[in-house]
PDB file of N, CA and C in Angstrom:
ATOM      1  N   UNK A   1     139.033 102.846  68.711  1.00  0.00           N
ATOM      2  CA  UNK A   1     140.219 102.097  69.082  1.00  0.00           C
ATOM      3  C   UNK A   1     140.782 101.386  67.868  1.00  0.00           C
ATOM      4  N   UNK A   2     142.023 101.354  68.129  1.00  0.00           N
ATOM      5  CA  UNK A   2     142.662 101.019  66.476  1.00  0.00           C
ATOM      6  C   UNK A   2     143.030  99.604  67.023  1.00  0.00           C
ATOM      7  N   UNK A   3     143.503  98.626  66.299  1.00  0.00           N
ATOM      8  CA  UNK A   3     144.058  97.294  66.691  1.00  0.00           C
ATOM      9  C   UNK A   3     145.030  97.050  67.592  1.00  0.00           C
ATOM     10  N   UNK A   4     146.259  98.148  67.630  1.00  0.00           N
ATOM     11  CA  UNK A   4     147.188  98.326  68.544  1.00  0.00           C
ATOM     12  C   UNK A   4     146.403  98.829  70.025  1.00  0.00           C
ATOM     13  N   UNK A   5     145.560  99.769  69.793  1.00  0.00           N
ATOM     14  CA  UNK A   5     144.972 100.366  70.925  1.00  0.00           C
ATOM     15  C   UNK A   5     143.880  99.068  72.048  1.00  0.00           C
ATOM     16  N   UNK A   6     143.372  97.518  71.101  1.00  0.00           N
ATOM     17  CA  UNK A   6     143.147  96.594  71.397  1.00  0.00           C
ATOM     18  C   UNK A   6     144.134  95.651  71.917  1.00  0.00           C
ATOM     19  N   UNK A   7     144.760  95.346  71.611  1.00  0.00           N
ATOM     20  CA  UNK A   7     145.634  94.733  71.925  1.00  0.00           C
ATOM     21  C   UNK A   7     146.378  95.223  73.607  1.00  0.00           C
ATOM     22  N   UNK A   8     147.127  96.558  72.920  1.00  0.00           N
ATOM     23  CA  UNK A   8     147.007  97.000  74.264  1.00  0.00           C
ATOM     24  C   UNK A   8     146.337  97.060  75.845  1.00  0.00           C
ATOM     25  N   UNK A   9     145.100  97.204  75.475  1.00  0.00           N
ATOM     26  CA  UNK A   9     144.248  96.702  75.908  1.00  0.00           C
ATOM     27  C   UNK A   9     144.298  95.275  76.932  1.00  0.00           C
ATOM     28  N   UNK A  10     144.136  94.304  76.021  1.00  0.00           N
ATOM     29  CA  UNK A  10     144.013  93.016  76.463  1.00  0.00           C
ATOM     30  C   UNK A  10     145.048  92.758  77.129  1.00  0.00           C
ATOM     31  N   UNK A  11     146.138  92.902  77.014  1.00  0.00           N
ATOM     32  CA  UNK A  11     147.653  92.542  77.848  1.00  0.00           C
ATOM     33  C   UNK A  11     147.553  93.559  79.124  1.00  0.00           C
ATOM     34  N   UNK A  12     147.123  94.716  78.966  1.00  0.00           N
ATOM     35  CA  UNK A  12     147.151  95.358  80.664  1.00  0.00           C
ATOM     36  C   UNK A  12     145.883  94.306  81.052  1.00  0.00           C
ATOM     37  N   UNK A  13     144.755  94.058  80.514  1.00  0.00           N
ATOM     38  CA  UNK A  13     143.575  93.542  81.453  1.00  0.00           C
ATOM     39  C   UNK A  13     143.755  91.723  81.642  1.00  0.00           C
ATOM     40  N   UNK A  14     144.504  91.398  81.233  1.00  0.00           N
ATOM     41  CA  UNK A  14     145.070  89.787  80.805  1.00  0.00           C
ATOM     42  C   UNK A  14     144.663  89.077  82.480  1.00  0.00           C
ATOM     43  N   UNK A  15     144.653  88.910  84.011  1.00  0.00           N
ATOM     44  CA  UNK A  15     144.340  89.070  84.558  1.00  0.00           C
ATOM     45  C   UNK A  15     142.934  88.975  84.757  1.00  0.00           C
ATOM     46  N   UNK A  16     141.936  89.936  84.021  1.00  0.00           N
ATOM     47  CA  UNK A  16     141.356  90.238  84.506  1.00  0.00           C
ATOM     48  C   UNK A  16     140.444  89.458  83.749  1.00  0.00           C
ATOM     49  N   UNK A  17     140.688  89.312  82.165  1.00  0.00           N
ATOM     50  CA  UNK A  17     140.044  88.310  81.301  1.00  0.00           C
ATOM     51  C   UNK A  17     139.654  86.999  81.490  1.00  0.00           C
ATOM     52  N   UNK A  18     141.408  86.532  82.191  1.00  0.00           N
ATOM     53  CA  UNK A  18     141.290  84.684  82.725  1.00  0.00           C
ATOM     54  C   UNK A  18     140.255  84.717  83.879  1.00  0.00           C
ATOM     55  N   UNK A  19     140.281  85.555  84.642  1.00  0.00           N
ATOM     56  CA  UNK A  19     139.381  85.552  86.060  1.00  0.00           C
ATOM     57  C   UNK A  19     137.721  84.955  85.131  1.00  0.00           C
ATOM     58  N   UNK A  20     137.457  86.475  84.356  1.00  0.00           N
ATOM     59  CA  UNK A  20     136.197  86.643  83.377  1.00  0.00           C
ATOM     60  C   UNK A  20     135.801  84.915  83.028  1.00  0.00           C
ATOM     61  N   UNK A  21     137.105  84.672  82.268  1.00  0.00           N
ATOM     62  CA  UNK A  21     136.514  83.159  81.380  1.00  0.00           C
ATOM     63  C   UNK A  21     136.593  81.777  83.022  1.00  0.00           C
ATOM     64  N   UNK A  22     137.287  81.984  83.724  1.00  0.00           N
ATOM     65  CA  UNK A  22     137.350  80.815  85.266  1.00  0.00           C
ATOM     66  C   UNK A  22     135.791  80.799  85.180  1.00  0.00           C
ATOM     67  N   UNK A  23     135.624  81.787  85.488  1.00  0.00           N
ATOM     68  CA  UNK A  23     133.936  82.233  86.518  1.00  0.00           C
ATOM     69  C   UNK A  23     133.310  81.951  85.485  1.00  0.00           C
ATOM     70  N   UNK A  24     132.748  82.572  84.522  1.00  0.00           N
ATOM     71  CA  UNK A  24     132.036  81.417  83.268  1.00  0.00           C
ATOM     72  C   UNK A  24     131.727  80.544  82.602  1.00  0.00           C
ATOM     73  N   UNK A  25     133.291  79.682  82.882  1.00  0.00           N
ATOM     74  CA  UNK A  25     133.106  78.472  82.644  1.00  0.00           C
ATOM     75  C   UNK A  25     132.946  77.717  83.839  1.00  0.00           C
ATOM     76  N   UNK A  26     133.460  77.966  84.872  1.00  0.00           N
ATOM     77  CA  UNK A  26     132.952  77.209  86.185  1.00  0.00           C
ATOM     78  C   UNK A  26     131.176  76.963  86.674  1.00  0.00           C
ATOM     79  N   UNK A  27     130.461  78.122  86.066  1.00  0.00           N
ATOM     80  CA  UNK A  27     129.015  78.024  86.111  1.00  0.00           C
ATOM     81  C   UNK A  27     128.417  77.644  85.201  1.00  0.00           C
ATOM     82  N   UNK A  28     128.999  77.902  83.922  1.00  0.00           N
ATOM     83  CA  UNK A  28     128.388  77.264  82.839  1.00  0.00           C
ATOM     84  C   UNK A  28     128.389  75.494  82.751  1.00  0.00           C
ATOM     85  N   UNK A  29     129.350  75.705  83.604  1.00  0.00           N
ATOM     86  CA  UNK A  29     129.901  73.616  83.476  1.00  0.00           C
ATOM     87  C   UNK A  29     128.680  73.248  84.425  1.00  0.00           C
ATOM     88  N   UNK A  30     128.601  73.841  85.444  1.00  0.00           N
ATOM     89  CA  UNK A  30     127.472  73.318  86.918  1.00  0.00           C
ATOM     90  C   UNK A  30     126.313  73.528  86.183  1.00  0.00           C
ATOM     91  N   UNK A  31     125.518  74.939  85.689  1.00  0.00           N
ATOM     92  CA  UNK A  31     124.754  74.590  85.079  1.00  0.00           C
ATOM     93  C   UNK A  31     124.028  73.663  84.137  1.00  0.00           C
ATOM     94  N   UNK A  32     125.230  73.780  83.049  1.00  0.00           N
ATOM     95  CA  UNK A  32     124.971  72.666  82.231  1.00  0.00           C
ATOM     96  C   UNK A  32     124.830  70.832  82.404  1.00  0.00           C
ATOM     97  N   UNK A  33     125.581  71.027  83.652  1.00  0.00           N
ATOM     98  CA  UNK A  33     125.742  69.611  84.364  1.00  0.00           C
ATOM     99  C   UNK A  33     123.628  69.614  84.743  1.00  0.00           C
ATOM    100  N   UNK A  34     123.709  69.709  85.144  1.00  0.00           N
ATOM    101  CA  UNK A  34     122.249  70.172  86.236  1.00  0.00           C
ATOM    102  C   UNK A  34     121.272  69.921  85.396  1.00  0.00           C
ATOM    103  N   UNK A  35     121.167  70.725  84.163  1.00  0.00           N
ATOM    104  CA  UNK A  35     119.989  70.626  83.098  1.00  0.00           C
ATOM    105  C   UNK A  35     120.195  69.239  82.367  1.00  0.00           C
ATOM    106  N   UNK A  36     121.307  68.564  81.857  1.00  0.00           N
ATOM    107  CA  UNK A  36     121.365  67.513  81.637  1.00  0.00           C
ATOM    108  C   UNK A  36     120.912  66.681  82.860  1.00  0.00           C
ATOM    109  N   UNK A  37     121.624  66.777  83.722  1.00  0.00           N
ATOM    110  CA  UNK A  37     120.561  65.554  84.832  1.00  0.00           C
ATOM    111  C   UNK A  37     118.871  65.483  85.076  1.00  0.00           C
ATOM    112  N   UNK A  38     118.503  67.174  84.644  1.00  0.00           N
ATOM    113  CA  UNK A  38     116.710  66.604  84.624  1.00  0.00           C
ATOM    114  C   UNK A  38     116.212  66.478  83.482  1.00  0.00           C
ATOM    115  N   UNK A  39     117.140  66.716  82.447  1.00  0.00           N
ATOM    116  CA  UNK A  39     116.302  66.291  81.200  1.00  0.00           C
ATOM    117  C   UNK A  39     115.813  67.918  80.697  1.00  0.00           C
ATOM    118  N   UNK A  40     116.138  68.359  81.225  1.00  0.00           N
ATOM    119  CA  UNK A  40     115.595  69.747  80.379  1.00  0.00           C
ATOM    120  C   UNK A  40     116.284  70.371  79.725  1.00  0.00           C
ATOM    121  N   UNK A  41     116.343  69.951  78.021  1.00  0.00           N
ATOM    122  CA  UNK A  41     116.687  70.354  77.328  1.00  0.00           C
ATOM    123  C   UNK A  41     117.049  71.468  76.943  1.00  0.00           C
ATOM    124  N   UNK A  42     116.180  72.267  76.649  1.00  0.00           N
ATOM    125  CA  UNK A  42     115.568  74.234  76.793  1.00  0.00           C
ATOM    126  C   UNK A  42     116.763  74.718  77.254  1.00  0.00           C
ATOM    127  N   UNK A  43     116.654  74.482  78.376  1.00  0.00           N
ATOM    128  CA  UNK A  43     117.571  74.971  79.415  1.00  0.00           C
ATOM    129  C   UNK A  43     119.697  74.854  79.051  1.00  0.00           C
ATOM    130  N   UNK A  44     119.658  73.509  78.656  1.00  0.00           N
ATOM    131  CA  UNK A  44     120.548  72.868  78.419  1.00  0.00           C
ATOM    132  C   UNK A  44     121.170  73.912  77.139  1.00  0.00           C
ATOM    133  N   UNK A  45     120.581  74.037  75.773  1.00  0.00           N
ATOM    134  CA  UNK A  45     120.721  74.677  74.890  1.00  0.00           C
ATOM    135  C   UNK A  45     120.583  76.077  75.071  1.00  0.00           C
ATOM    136  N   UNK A  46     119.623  76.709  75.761  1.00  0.00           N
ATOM    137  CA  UNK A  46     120.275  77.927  76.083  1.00  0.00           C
ATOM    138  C   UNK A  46     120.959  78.612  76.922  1.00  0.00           C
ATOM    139  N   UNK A  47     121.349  77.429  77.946  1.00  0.00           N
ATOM    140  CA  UNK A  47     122.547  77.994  78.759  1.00  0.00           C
ATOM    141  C   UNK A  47     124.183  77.537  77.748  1.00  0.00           C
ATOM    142  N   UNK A  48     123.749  76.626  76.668  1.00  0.00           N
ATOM    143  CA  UNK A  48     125.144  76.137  76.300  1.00  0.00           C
ATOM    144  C   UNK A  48     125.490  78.097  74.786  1.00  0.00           C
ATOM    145  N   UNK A  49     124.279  77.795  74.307  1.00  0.00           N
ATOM    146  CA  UNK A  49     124.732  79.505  73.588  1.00  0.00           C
ATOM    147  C   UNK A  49     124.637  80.337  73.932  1.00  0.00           C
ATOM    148  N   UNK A  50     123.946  80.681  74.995  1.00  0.00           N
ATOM    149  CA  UNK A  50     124.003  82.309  75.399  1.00  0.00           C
ATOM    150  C   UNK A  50     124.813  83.080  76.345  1.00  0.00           C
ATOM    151  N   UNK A  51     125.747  83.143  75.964  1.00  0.00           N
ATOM    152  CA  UNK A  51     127.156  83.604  77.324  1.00  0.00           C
ATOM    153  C   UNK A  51     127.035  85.141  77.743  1.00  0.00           C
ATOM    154  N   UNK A  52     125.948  85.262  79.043  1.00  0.00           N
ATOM    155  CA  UNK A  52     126.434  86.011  79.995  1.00  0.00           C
ATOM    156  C   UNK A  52     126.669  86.069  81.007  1.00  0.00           C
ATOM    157  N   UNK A  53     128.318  85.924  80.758  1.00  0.00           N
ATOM    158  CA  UNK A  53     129.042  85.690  82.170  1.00  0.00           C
ATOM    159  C   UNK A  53     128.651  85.246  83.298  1.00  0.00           C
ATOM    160  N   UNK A  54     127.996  83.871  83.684  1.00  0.00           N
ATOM    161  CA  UNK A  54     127.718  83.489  84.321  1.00  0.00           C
ATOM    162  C   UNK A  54     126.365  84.020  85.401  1.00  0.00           C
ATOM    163  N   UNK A  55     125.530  84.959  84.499  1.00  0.00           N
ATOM    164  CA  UNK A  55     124.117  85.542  85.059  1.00  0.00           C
ATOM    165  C   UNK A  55     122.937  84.417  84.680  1.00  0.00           C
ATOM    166  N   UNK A  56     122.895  83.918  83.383  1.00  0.00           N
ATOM    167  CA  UNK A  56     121.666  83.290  83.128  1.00  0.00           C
ATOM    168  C   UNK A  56     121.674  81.741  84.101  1.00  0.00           C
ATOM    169  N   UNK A  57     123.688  81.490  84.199  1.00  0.00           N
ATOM    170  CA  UNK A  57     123.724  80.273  85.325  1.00  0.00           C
ATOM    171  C   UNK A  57     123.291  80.463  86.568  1.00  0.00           C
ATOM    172  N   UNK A  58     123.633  81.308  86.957  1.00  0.00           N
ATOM    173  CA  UNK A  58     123.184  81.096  88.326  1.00  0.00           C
ATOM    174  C   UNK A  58     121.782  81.335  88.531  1.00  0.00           C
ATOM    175  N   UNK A  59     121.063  82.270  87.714  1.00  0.00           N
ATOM    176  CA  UNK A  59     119.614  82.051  87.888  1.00  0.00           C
ATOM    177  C   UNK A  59     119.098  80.652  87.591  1.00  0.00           C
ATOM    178  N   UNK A  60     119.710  80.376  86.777  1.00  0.00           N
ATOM    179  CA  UNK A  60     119.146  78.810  86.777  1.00  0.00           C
ATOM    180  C   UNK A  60     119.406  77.958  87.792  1.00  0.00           C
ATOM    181  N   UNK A  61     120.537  78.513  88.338  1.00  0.00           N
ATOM    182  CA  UNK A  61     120.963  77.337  89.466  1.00  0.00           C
ATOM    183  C   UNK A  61     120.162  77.528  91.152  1.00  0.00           C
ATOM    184  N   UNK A  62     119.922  78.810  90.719  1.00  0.00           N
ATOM    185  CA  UNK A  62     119.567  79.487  92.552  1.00  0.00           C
ATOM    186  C   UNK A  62     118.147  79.929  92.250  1.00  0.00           C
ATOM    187  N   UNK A  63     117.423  80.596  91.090  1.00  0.00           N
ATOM    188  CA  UNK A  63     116.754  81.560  91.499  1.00  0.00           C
ATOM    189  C   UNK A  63     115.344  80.487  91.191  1.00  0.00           C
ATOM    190  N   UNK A  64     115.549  79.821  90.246  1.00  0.00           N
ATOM    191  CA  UNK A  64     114.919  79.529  89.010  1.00  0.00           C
ATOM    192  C   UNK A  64     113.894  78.207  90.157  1.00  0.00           C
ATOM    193  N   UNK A  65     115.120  77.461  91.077  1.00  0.00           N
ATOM    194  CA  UNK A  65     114.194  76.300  91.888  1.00  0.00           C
ATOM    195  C   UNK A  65     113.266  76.984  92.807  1.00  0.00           C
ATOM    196  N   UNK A  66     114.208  77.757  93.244  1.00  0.00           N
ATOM    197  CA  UNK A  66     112.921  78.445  94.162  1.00  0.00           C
ATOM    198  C   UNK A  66     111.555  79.514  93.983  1.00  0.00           C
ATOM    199  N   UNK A  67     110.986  79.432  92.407  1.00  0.00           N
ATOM    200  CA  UNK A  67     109.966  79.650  92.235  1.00  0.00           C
ATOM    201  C   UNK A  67     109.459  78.619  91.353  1.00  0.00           C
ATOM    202  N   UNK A  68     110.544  77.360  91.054  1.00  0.00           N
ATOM    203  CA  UNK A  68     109.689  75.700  90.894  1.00  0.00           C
ATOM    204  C   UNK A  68     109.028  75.091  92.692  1.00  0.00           C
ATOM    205  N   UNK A  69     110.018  75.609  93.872  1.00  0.00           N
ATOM    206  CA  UNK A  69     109.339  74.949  95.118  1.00  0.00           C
ATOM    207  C   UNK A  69     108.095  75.777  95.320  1.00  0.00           C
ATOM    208  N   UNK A  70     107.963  77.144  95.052  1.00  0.00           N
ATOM    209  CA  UNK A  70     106.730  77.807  95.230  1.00  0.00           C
ATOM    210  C   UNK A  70     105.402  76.930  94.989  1.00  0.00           C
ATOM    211  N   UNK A  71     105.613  76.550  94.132  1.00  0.00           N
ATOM    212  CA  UNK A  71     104.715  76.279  92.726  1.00  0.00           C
ATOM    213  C   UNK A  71     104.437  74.927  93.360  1.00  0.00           C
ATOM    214  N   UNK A  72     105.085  73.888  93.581  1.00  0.00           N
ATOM    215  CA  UNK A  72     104.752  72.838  93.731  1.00  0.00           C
ATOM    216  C   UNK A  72     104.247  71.940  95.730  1.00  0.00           C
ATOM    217  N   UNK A  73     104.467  73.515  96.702  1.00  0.00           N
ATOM    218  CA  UNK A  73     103.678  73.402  97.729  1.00  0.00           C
ATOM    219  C   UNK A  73     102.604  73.499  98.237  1.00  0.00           C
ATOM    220  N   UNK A  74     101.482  73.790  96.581  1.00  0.00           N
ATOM    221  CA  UNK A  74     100.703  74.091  97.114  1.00  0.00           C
ATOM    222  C   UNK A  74      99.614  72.692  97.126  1.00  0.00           C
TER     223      UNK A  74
END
C-alpha cells in the first residue's frame, strides 16, 4: 500500500476508527480507574501501555476478580 492507498483507506473506514478509539478509551479509563483504587500498580502500568483494544481491560475488569473470588473462598 502506497501512502495515497493509506489514506484512502482511513477516510472510507473514518467511522469505523472513532468507534475503535470510543471503545478503548472508554475501558481503558474504567480499567485504569479500578487499578488505581486498589493500589495495584502492575496492573495500572500495564493496562496504561499496552493497547489492545480494550481485551487486556476487560479481563481485568470481569475475568481477572473472578479467579481472585475463587481463591479467596476457600
Amino acid at each position: 500500500m502506497s501512502l495515497t492507498d493509506m489514506e484512502l483507506f482511513m477516510q472510507e473506514h473514518t467511522l469505523a476508527f472513532l468507534f475503535i478509539i470510543a471503545w478503548s478509551l472508554l475501558w481503558k479509563g474504567m480499567a485504569l480507574w479500578r487499578a488505581a483504587q486498589k493500589n495495584e500498580q502492575v496492573w495500572f502500568v500495564a493496562i496504561l501501555l499496552i493497547n489492545t483494544v480494550g481485551i487486556l481491560e476487560l479481563l481485568y475488569l470481569y475475568v481477572l476478580p473472578m479467579f481472585k473470588s475463587k481463591d479467596t473462598e476457600v
